[in-house]
PDB file of N, CA and C in Angstrom:
ATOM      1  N   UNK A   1      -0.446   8.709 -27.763  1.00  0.00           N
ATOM      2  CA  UNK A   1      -1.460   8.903 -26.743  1.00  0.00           C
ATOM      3  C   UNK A   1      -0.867   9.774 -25.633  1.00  0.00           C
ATOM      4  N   UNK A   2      -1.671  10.928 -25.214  1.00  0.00           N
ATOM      5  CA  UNK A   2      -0.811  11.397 -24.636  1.00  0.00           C
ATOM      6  C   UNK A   2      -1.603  11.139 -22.768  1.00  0.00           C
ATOM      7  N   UNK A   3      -1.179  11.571 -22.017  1.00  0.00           N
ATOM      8  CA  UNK A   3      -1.560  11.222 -20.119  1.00  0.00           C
ATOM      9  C   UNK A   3      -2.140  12.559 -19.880  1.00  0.00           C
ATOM     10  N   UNK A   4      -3.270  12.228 -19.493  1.00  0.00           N
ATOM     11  CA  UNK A   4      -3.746  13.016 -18.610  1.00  0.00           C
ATOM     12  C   UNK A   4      -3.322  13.038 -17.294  1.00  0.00           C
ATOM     13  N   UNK A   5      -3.394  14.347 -16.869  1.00  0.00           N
ATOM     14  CA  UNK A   5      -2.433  14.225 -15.130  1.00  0.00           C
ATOM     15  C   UNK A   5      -3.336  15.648 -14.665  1.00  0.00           C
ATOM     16  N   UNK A   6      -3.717  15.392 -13.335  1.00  0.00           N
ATOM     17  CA  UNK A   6      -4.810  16.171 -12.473  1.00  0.00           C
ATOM     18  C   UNK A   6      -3.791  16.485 -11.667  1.00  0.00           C
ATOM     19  N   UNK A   7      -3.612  18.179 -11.588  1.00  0.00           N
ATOM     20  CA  UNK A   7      -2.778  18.443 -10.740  1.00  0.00           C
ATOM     21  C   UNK A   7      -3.643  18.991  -8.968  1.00  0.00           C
ATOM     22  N   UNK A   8      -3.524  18.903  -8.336  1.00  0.00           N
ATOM     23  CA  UNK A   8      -4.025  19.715  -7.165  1.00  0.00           C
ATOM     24  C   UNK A   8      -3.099  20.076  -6.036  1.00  0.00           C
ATOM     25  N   UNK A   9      -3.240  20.635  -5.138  1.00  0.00           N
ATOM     26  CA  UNK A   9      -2.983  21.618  -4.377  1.00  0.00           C
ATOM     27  C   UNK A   9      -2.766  20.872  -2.834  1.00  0.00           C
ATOM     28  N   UNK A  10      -1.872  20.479  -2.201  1.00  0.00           N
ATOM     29  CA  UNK A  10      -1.867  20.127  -0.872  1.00  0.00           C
ATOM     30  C   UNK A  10      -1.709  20.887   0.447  1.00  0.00           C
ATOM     31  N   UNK A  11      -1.877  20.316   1.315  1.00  0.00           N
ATOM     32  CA  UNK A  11      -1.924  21.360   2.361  1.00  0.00           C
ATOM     33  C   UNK A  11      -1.063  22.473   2.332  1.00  0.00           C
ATOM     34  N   UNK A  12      -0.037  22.325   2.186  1.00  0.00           N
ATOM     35  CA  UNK A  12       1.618  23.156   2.387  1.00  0.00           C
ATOM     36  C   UNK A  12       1.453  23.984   0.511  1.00  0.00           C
ATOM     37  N   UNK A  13       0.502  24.080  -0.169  1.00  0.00           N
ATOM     38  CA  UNK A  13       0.596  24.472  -1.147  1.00  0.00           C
ATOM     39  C   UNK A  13       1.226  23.866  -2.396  1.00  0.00           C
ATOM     40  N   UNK A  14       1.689  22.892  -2.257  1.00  0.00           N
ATOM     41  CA  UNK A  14       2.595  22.111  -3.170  1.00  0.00           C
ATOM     42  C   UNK A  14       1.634  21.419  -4.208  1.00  0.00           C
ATOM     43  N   UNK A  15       2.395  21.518  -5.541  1.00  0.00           N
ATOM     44  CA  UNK A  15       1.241  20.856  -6.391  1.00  0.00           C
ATOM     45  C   UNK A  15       1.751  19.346  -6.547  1.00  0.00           C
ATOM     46  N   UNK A  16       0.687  19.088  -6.243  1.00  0.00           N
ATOM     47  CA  UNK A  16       0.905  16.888  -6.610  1.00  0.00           C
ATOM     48  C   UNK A  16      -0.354  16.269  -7.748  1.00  0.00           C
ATOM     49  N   UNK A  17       0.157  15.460  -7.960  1.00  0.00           N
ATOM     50  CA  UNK A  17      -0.825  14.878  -8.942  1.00  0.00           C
ATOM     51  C   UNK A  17      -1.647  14.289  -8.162  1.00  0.00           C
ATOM     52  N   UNK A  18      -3.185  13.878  -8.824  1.00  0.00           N
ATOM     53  CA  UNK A  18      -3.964  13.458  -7.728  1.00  0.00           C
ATOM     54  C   UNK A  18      -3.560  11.754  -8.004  1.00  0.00           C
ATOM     55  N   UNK A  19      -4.089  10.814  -7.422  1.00  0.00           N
ATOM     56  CA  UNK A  19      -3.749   9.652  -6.737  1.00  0.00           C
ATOM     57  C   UNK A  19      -4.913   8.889  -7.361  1.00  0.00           C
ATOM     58  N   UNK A  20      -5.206   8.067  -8.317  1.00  0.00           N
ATOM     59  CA  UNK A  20      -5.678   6.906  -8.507  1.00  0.00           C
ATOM     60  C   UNK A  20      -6.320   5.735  -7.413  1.00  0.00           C
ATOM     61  N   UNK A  21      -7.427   5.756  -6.944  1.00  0.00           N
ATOM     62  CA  UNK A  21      -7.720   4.286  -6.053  1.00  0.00           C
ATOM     63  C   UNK A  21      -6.911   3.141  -6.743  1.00  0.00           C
ATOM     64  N   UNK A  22      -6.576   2.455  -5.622  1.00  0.00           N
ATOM     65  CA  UNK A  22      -5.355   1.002  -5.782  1.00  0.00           C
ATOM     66  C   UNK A  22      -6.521   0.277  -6.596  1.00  0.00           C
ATOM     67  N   UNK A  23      -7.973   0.112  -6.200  1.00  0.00           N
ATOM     68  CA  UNK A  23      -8.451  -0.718  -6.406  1.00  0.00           C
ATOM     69  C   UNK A  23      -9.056  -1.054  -7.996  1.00  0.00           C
ATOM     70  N   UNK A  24      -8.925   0.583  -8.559  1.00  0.00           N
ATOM     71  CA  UNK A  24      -8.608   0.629 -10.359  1.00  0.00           C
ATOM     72  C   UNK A  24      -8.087  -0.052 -11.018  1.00  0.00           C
ATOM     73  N   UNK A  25      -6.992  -1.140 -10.401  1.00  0.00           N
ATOM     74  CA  UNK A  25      -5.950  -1.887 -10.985  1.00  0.00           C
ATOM     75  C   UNK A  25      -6.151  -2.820 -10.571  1.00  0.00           C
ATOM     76  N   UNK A  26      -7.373  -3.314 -10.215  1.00  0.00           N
ATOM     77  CA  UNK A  26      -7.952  -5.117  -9.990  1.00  0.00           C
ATOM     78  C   UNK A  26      -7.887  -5.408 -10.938  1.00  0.00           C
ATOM     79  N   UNK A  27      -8.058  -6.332 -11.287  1.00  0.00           N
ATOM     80  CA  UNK A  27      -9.043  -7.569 -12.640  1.00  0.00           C
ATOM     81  C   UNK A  27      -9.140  -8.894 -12.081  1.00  0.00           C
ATOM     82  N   UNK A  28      -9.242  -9.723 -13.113  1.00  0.00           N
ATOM     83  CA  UNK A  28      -9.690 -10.869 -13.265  1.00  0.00           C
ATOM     84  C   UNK A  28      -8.571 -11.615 -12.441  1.00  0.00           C
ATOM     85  N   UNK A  29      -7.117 -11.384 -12.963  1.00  0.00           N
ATOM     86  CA  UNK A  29      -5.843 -11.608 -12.859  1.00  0.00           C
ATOM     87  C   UNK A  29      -5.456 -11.667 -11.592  1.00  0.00           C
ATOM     88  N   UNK A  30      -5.610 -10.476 -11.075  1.00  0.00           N
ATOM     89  CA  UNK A  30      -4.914 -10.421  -9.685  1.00  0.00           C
ATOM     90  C   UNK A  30      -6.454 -10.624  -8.595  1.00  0.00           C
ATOM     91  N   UNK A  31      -7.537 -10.383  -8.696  1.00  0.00           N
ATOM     92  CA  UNK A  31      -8.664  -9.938  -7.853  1.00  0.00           C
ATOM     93  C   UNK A  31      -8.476 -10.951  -6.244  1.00  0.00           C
ATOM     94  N   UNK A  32      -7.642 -12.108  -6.663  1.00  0.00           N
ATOM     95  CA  UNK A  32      -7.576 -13.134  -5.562  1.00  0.00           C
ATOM     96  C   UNK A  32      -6.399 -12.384  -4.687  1.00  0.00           C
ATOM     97  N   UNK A  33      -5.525 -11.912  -5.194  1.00  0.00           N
ATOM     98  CA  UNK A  33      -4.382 -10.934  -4.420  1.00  0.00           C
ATOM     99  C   UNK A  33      -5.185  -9.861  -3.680  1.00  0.00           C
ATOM    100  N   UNK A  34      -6.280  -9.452  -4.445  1.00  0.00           N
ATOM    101  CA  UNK A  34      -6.320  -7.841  -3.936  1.00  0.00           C
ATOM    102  C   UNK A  34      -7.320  -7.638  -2.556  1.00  0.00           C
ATOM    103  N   UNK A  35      -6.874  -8.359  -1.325  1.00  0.00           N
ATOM    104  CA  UNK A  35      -7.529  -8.428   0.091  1.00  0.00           C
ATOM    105  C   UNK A  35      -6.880  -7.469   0.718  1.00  0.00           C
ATOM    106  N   UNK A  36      -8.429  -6.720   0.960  1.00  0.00           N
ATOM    107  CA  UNK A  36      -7.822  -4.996   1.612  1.00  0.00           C
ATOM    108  C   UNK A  36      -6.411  -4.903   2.571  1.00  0.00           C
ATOM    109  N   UNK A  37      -5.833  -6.245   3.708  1.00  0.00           N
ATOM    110  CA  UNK A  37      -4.766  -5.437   3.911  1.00  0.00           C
ATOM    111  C   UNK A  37      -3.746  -5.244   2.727  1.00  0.00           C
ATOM    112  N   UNK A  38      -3.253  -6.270   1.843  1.00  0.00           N
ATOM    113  CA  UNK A  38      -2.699  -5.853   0.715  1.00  0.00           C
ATOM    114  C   UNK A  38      -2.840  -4.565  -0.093  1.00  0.00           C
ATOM    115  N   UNK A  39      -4.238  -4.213  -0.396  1.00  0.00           N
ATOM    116  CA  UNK A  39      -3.916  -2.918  -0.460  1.00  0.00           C
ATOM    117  C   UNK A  39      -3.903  -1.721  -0.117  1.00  0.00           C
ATOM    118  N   UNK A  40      -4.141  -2.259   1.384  1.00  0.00           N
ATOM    119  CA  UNK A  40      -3.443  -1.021   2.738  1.00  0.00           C
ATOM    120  C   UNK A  40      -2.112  -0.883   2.460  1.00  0.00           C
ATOM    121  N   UNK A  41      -1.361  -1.810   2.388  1.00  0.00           N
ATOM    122  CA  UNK A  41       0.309  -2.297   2.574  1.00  0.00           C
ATOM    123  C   UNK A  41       0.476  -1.282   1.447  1.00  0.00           C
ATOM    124  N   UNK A  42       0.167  -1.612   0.214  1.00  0.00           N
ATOM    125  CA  UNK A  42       0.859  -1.013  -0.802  1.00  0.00           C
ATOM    126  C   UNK A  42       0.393   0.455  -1.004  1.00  0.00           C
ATOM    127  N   UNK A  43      -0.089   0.834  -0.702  1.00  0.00           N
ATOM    128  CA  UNK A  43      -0.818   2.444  -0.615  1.00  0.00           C
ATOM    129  C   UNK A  43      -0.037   3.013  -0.138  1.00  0.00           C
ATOM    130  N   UNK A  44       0.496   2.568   1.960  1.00  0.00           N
ATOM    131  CA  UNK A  44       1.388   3.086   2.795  1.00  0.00           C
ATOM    132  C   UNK A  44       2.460   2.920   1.624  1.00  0.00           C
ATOM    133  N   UNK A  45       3.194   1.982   1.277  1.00  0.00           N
ATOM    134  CA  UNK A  45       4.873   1.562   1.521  1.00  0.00           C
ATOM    135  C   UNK A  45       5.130   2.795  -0.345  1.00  0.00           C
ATOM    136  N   UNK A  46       3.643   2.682  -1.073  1.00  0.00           N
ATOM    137  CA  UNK A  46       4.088   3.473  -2.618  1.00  0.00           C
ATOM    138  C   UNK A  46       3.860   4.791  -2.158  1.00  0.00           C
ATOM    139  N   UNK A  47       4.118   5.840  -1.459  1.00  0.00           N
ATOM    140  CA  UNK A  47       3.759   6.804  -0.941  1.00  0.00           C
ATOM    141  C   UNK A  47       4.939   7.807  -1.825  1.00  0.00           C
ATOM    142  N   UNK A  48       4.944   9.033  -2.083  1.00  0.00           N
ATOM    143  CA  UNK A  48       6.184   9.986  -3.274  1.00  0.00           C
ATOM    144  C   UNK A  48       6.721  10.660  -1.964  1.00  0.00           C
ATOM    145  N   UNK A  49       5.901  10.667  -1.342  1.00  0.00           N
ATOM    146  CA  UNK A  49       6.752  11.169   0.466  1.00  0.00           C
ATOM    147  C   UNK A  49       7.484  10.260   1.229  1.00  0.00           C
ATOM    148  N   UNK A  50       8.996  10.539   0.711  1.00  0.00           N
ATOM    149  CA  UNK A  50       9.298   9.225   1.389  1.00  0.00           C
ATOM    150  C   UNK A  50       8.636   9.496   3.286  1.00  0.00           C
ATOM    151  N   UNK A  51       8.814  10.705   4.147  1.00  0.00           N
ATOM    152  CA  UNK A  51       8.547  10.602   5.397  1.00  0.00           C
ATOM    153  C   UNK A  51       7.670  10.056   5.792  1.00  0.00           C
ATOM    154  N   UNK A  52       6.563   9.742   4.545  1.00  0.00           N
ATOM    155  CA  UNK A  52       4.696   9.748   4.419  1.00  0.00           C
ATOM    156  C   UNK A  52       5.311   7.604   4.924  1.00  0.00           C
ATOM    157  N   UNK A  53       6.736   7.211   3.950  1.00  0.00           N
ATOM    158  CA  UNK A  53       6.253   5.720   3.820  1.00  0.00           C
ATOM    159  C   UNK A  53       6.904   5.197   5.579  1.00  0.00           C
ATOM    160  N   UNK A  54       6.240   4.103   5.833  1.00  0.00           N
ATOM    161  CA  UNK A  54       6.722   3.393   6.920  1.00  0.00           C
ATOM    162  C   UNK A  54       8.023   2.553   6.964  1.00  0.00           C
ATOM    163  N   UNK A  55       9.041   2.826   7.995  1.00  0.00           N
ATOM    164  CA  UNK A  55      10.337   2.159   8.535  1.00  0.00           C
ATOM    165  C   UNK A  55      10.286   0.716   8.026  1.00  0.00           C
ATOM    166  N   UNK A  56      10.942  -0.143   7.784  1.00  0.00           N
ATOM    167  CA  UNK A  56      11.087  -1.559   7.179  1.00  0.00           C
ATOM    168  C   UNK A  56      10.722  -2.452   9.139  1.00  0.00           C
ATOM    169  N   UNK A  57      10.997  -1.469   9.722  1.00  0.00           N
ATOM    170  CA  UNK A  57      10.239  -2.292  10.847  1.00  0.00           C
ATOM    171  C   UNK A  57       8.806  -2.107  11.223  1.00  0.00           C
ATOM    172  N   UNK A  58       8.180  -0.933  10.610  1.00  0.00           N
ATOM    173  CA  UNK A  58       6.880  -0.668  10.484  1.00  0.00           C
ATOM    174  C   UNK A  58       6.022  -0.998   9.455  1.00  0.00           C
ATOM    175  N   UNK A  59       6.706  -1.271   8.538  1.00  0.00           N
ATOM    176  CA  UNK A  59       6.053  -2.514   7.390  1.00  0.00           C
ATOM    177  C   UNK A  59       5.705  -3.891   8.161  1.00  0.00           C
ATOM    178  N   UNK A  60       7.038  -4.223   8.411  1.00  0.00           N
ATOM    179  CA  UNK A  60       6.544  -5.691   8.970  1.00  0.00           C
ATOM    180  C   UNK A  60       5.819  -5.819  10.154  1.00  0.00           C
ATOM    181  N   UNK A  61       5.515  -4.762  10.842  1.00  0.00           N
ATOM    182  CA  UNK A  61       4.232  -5.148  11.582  1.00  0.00           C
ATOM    183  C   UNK A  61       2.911  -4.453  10.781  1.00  0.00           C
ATOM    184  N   UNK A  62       2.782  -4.305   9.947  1.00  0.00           N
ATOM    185  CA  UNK A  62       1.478  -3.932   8.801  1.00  0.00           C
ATOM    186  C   UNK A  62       0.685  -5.661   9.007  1.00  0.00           C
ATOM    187  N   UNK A  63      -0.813  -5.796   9.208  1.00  0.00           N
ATOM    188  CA  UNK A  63      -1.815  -6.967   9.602  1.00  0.00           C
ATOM    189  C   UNK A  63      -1.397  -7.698   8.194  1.00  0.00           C
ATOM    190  N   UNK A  64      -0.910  -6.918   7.151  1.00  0.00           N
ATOM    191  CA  UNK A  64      -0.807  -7.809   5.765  1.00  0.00           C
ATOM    192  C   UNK A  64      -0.061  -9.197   6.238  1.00  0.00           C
ATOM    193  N   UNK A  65       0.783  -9.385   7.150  1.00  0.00           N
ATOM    194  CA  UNK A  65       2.313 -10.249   7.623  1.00  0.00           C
ATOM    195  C   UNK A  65       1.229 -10.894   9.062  1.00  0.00           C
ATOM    196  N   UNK A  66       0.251 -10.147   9.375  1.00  0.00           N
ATOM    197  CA  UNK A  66       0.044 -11.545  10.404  1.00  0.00           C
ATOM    198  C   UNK A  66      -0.193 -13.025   9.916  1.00  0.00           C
ATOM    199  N   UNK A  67      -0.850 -13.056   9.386  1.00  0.00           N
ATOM    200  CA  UNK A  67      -0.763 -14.643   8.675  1.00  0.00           C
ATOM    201  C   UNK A  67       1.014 -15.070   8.897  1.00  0.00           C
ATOM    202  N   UNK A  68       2.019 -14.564   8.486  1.00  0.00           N
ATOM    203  CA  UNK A  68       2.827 -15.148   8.566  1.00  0.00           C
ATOM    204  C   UNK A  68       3.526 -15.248  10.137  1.00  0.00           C
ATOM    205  N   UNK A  69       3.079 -14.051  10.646  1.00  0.00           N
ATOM    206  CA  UNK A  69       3.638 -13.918  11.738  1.00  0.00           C
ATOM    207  C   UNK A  69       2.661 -14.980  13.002  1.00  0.00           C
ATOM    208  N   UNK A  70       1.406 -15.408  12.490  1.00  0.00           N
ATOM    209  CA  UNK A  70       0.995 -16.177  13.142  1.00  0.00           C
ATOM    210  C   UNK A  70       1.453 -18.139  13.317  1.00  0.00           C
ATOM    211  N   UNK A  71       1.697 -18.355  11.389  1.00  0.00           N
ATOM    212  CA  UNK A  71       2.498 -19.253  11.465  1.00  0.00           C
ATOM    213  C   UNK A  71       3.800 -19.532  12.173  1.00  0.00           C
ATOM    214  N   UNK A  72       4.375 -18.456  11.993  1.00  0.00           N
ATOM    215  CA  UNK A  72       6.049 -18.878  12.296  1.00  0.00           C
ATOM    216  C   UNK A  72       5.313 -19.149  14.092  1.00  0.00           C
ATOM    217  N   UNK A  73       5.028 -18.304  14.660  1.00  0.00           N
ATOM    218  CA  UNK A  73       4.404 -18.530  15.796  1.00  0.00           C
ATOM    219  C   UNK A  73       3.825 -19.681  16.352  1.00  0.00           C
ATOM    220  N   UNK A  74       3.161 -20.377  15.659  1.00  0.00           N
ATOM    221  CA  UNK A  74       2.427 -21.467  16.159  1.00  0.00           C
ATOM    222  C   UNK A  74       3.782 -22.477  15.837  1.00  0.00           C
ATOM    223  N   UNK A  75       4.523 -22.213  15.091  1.00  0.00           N
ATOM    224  CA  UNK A  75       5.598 -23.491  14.599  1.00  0.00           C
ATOM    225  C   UNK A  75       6.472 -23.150  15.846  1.00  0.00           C
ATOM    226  N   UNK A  76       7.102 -21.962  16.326  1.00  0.00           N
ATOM    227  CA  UNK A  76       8.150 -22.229  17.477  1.00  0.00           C
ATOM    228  C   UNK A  76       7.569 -22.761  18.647  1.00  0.00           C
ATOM    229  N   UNK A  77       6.064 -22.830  18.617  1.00  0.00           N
ATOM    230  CA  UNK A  77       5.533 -23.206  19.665  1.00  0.00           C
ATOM    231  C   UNK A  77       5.296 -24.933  19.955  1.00  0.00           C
ATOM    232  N   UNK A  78       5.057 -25.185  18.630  1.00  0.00           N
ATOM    233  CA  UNK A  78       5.449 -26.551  18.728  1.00  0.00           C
ATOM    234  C   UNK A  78       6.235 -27.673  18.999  1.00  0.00           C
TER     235      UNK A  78
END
């Protein structure tokens, strides 16, 4: 079987393949995972530019981590 691959043209002239929606790769399986910041998070952080992906300190403030960042929060507060 062989891959089809769509090449196009970016600003700077460079050819890239075009990009698949994240959301092509739902199913049944994951569909409970796939809550849009999750696949905000992974869109930014899978980027072929690395300059394009965000700092490991700009990940962790991505809304995907408030939930956690709200827990740990309410627990030191306690």
């Amino acid at each position: 079987m062989t891959m089809l691959k769509t090449l196009i043209k970016d600003r700077n002239g460079e050819t890239r393949h075009s990009r698949k929606p994240w959301t092509k790769f739902i199913n049944a399986d994951n569909q409970h995972l796939a809550v849009p910041e999750a696949i905000d998070f992974l869109d930014k952080l899978l980027r072929y530019d690395h300059q394009e992906r965000p700092t490991a300190k700009e990940a962790m403030a991505h809304p995907y981590f408030y939930p956690v960042r709200n827990a740990e929060s309410s627990r030191t507060r306690a």
